[in-house]
Structure formats: C-alpha cells, structure tokens
N, C-alpha and C. Protein backbone atom coordinates (compact mmCIF):
# COMPACT_ATOMS: atom_id res chain seq x y z
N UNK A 1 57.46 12.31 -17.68
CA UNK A 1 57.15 12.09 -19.08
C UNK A 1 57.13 13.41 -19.83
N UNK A 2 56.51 14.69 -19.24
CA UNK A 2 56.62 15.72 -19.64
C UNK A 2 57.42 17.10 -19.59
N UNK A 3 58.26 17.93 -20.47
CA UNK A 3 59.30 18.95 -20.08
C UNK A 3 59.05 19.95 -20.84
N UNK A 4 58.78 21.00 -20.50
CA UNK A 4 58.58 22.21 -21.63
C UNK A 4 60.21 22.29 -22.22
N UNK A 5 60.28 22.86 -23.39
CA UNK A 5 61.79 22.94 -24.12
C UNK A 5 62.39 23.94 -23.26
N UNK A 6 63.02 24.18 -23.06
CA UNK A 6 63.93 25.26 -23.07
C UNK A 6 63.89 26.33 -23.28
N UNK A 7 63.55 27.05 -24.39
CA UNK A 7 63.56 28.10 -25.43
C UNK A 7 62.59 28.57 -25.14
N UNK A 8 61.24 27.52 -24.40
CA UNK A 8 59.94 28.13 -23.94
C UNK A 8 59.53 29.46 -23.37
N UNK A 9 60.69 29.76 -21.97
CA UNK A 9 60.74 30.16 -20.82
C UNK A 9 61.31 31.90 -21.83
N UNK A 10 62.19 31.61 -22.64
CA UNK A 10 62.58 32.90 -23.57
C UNK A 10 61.57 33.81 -24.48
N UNK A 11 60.91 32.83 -24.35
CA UNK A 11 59.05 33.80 -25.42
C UNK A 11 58.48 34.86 -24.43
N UNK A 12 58.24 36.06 -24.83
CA UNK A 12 57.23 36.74 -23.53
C UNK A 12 56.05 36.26 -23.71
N UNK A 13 55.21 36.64 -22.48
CA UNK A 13 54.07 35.56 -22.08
C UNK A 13 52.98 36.21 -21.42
N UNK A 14 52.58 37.42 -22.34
CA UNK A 14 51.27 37.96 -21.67
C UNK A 14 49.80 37.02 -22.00
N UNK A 15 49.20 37.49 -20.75
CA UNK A 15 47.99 36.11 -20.56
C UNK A 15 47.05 36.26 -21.57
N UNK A 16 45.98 35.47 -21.69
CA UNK A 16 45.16 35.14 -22.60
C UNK A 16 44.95 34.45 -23.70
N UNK A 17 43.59 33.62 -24.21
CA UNK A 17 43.84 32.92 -25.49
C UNK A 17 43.20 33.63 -26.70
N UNK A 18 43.61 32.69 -27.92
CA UNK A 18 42.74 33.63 -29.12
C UNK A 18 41.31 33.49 -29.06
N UNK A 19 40.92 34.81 -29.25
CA UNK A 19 39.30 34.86 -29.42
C UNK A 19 38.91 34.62 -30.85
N UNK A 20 37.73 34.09 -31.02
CA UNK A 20 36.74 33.79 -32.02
C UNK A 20 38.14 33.54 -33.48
N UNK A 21 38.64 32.16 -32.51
CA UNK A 21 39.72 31.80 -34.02
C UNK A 21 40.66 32.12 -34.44
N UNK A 22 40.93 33.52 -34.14
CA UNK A 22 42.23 34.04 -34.45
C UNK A 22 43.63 33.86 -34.55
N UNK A 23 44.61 33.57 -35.28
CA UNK A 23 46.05 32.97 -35.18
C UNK A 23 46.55 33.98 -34.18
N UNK A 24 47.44 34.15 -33.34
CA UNK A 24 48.13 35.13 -32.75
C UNK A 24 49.37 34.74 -32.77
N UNK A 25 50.00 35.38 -32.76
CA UNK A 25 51.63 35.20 -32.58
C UNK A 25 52.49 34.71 -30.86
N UNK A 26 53.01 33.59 -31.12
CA UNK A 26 53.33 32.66 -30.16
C UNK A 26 53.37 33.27 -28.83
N UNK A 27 54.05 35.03 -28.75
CA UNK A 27 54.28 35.74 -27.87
C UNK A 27 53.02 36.21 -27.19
N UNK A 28 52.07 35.92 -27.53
CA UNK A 28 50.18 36.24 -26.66
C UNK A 28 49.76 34.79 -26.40
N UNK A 29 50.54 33.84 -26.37
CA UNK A 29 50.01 32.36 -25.83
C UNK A 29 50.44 32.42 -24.15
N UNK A 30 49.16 31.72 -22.96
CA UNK A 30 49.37 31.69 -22.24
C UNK A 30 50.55 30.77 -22.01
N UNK A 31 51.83 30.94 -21.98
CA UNK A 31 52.71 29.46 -22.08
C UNK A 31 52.50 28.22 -21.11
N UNK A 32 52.03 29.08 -19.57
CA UNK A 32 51.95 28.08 -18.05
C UNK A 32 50.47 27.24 -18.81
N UNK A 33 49.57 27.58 -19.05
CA UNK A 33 48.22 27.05 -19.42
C UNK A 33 48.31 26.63 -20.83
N UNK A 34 49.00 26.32 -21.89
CA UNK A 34 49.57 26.08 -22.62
C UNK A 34 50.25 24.29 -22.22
N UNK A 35 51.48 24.87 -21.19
CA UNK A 35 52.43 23.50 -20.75
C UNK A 35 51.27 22.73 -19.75
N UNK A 36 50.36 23.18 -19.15
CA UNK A 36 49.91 22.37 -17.99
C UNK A 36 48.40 21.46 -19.52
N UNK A 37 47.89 22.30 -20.81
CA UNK A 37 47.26 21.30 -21.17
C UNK A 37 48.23 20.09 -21.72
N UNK A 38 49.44 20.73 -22.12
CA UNK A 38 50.10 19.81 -22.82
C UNK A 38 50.55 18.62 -21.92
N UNK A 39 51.05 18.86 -20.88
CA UNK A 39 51.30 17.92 -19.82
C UNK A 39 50.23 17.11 -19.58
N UNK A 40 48.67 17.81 -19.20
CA UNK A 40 47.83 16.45 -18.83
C UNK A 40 47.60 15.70 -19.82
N UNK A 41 47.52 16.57 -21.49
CA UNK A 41 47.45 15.44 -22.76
C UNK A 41 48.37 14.84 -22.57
N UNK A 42 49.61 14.63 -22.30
CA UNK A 42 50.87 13.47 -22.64
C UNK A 42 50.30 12.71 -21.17
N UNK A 43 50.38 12.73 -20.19
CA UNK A 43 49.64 11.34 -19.07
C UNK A 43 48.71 10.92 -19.39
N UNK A 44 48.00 10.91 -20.72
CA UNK A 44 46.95 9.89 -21.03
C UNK A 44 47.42 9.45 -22.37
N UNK A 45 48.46 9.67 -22.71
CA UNK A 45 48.83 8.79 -23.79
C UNK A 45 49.24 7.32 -24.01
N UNK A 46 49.72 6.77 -23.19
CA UNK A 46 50.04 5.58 -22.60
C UNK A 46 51.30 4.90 -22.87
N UNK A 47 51.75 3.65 -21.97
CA UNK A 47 53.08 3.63 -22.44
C UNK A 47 53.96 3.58 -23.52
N UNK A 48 53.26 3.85 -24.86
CA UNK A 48 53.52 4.25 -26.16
C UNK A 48 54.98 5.44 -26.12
N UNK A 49 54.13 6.37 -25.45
CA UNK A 49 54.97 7.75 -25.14
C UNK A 49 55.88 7.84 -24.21
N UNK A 50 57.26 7.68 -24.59
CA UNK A 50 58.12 8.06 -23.43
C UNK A 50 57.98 9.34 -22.35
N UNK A 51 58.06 10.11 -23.79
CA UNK A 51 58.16 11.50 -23.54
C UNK A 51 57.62 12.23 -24.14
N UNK A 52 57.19 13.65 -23.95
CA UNK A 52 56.74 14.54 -25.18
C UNK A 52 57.37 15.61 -24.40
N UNK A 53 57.81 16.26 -25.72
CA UNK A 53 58.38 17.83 -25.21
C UNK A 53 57.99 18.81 -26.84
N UNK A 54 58.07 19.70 -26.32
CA UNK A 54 57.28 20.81 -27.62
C UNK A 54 58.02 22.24 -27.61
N UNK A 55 57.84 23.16 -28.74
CA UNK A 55 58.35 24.55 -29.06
C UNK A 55 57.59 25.14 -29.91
N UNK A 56 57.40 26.66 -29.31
CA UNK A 56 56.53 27.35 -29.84
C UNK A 56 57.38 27.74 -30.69
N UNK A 57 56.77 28.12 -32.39
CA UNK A 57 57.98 29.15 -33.16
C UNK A 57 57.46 29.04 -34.18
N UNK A 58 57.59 30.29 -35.23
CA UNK A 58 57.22 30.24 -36.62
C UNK A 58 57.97 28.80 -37.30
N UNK A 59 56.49 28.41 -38.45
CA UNK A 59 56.93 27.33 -39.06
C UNK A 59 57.41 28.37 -40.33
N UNK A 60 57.89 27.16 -41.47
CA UNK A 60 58.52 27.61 -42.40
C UNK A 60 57.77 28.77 -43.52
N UNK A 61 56.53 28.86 -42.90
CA UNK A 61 56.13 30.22 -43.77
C UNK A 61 55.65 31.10 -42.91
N UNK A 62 56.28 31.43 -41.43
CA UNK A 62 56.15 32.05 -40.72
C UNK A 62 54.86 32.20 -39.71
N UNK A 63 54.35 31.19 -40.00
CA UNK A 63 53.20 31.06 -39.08
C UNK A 63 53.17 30.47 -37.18
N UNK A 64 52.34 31.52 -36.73
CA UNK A 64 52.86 30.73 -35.53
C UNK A 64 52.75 28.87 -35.07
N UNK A 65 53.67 28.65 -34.56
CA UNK A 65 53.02 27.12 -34.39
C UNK A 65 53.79 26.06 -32.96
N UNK A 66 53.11 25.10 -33.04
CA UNK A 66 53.39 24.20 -31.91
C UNK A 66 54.09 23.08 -32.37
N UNK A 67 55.40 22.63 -32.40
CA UNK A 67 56.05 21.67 -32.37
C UNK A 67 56.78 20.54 -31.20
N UNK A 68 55.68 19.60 -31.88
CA UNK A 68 55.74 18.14 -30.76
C UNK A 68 56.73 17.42 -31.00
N UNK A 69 57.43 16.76 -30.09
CA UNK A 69 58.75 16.09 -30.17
C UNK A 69 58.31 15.10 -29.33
N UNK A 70 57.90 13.99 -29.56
CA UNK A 70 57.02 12.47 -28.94
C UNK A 70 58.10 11.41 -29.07
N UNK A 71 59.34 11.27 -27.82
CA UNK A 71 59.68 9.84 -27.92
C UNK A 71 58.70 8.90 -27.71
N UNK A 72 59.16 7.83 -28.38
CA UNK A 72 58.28 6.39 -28.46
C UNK A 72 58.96 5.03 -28.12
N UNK A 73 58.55 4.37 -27.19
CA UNK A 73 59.48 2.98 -26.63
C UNK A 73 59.26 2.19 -27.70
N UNK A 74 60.78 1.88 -27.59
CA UNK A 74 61.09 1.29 -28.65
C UNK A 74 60.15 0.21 -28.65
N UNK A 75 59.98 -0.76 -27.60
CA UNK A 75 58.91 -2.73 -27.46
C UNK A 75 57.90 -2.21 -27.86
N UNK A 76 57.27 -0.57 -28.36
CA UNK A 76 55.95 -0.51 -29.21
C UNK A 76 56.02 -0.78 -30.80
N UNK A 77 57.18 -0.22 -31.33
CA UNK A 77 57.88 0.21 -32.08
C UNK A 77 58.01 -0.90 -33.53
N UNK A 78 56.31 -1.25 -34.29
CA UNK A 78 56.69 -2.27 -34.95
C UNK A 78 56.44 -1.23 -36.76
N UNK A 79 57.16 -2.01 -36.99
CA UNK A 79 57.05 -1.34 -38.78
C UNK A 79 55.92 -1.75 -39.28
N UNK A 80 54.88 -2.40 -38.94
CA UNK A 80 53.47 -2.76 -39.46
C UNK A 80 52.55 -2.08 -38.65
N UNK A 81 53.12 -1.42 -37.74
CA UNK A 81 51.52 -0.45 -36.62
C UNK A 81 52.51 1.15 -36.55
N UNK A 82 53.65 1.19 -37.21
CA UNK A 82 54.14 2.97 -36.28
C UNK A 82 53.40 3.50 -37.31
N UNK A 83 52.62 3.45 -38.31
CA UNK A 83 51.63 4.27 -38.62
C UNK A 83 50.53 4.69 -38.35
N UNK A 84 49.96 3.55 -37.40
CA UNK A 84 48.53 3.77 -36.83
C UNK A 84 49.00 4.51 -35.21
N UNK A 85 50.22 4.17 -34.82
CA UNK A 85 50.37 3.84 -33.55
C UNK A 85 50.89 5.70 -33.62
N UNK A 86 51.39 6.41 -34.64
CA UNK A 86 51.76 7.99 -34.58
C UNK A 86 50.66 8.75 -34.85
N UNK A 87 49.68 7.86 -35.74
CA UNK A 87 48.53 9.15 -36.33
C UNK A 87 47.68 8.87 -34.74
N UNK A 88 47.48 8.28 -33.93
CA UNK A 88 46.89 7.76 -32.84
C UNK A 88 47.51 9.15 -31.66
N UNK A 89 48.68 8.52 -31.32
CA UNK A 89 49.48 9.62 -30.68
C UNK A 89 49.11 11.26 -30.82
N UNK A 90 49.64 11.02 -32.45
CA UNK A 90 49.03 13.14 -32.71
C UNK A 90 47.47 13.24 -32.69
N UNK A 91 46.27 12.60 -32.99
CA UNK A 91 44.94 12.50 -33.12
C UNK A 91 44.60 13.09 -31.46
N UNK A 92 45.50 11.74 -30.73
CA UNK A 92 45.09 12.75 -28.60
C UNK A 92 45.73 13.99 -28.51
N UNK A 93 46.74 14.31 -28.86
CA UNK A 93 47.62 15.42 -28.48
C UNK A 93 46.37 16.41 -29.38
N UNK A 94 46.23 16.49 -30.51
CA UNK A 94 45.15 17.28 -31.30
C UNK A 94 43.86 17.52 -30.42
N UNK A 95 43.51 16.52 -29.94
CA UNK A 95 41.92 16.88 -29.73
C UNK A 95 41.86 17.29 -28.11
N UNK A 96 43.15 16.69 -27.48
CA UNK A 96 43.40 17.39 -25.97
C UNK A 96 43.95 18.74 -26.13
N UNK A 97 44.54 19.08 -26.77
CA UNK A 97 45.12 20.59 -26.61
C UNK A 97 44.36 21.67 -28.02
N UNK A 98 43.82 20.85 -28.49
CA UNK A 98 42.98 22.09 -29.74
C UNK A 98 44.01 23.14 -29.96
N UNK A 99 45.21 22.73 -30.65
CA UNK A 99 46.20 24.04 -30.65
C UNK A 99 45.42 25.15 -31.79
N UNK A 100 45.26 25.10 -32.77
CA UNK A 100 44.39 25.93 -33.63
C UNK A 100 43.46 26.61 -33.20
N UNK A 101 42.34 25.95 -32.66
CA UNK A 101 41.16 26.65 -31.53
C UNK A 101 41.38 27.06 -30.24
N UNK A 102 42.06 26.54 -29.58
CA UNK A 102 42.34 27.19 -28.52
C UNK A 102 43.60 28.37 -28.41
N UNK A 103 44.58 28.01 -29.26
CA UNK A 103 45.88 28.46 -29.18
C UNK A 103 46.08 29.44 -30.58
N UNK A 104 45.81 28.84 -31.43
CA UNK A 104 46.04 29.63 -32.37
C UNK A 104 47.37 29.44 -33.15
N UNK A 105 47.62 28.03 -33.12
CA UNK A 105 49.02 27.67 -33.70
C UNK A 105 48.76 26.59 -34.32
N UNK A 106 49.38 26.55 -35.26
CA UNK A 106 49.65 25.25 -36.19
C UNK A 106 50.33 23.94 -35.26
N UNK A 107 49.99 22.97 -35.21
CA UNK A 107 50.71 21.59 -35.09
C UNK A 107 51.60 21.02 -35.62
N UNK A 108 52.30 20.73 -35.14
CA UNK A 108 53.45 19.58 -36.13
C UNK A 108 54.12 18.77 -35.00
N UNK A 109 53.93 17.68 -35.70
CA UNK A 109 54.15 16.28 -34.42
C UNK A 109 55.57 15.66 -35.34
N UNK A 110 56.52 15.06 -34.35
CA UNK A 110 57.75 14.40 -34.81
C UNK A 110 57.75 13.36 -33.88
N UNK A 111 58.02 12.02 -34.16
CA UNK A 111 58.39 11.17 -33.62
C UNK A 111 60.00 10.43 -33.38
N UNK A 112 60.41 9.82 -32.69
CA UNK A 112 62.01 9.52 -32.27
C UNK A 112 61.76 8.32 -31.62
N UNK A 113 62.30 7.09 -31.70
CA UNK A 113 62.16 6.19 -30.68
C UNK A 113 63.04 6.35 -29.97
N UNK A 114 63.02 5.83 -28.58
CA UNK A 114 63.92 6.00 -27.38
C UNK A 114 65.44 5.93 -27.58
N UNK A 115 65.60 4.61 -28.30
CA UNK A 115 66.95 3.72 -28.93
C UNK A 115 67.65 5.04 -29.71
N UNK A 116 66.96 5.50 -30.45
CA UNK A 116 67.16 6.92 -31.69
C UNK A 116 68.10 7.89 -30.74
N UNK A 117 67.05 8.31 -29.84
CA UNK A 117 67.21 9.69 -28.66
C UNK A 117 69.00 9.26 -28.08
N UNK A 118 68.47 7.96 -27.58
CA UNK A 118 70.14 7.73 -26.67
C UNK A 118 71.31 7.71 -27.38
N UNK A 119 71.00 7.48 -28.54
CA UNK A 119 72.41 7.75 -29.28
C UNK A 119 72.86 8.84 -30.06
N UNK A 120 71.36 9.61 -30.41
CA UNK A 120 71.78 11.01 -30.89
C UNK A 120 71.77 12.47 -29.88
N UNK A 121 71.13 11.67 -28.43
CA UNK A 121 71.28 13.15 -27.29
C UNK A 121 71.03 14.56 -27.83
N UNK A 122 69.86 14.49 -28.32
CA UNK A 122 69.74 15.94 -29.06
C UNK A 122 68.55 16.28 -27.71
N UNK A 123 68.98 18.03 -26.96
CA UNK A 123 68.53 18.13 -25.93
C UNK A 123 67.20 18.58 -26.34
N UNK A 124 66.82 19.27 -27.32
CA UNK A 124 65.42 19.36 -27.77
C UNK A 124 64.13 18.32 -27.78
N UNK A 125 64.95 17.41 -27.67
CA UNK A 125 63.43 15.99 -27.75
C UNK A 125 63.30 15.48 -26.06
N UNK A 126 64.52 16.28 -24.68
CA UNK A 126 64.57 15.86 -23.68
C UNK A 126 63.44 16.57 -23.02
C-alpha cells in the first residue's frame, strides 16, 4: 500500500527533527523516520486507500512541504461521501504524522481514484 516517491532517495538526509516548531528545509528531515511514520499512518487507513505515496519539496511560495498522493478504490468512491470520505483520509494522515510539529513541513493531500491512476500511469502517485 505504501512507496516512498522516487525523488525521495535524491534529498540529502542528515538526522534529526525540528525543535521547538521550527520549519526546516526538507534537506534536515529524517527521510527513513519520516517514510516509516508515513507508512504505519497509511496501514490504518482502511480499504478506502489503495495507496499513498508522498514528496518532499518546496510548495509554491517556497516553503518546505509534504505532498500526499492517496489513491482511492474506486467501490468507495461515491459523489455524496468523497468529501467526508478525503477530509477523513487527510484528518489520519495529519494527526498520525504531525508534519508541521514534528517535521516542519506543510501538508498537501491529492486524491486519484484507482480507475483515474490506470489510465493516466503517472509514476508519481505509484
């Protein structure tokens, strides 16, 4: 269910987290302790979540941050609950990985249903 991106393994990766709050720049995130909270948050998400895969990287005003890429099976997949059923999804991923408090990165969650993924094969959401 879980794959660090790719691009992950290319960040340098000296140890430690931010103290007393601090943003740090993606390159002082432990990445291994990083992927292993992110991994045990996605096995308690439930069969909602295909997959989750993520990338560290400045967002659009250069801040460091964490970007979630959450396939979703499609038989969850109704137009009267994918609103409760995504703010639900990012709410565990939020409160299991504390990226801000623990990490020091901004969040940003994207969703894809499965059906989506297989026909657009974009290797970033694999």
């Amino acid at each position: 269910m879980f794959k660090p991106n790719r691009d992950q393994a290319s960040l340098p990766g000296p140890t430690g987290k931010p103290d007393n709050g601090l943003v740090v720049p993606a390159g002082y995130v432990n990445q291994a302790q990083l992927g292993d909270a992110i991994g045990e948050a996605a096995r308690h998400l439930g069969p909602e979540a295909v997959h989750v895969a993520y990338r560290i990287g400045p967002d659009s005003s250069g801040e460091p941050s964490l970007f979630f890429r959450i396939l979703l099976a499609d038989a969850c997949i109704r137009e009267d609950t994918i609103a409760d059923l995504t703010a639900r999804i990012a709410a565990r991923l939020f409160e299991a990985v504390r990226p801000i408090e623990n990490w020091g990165l901004r969040p940003y969650f994207n969703f894809r249903s499965k059906s989506e993924q297989d026909r657009r094969r974009d290797p970033d959401w694999e």
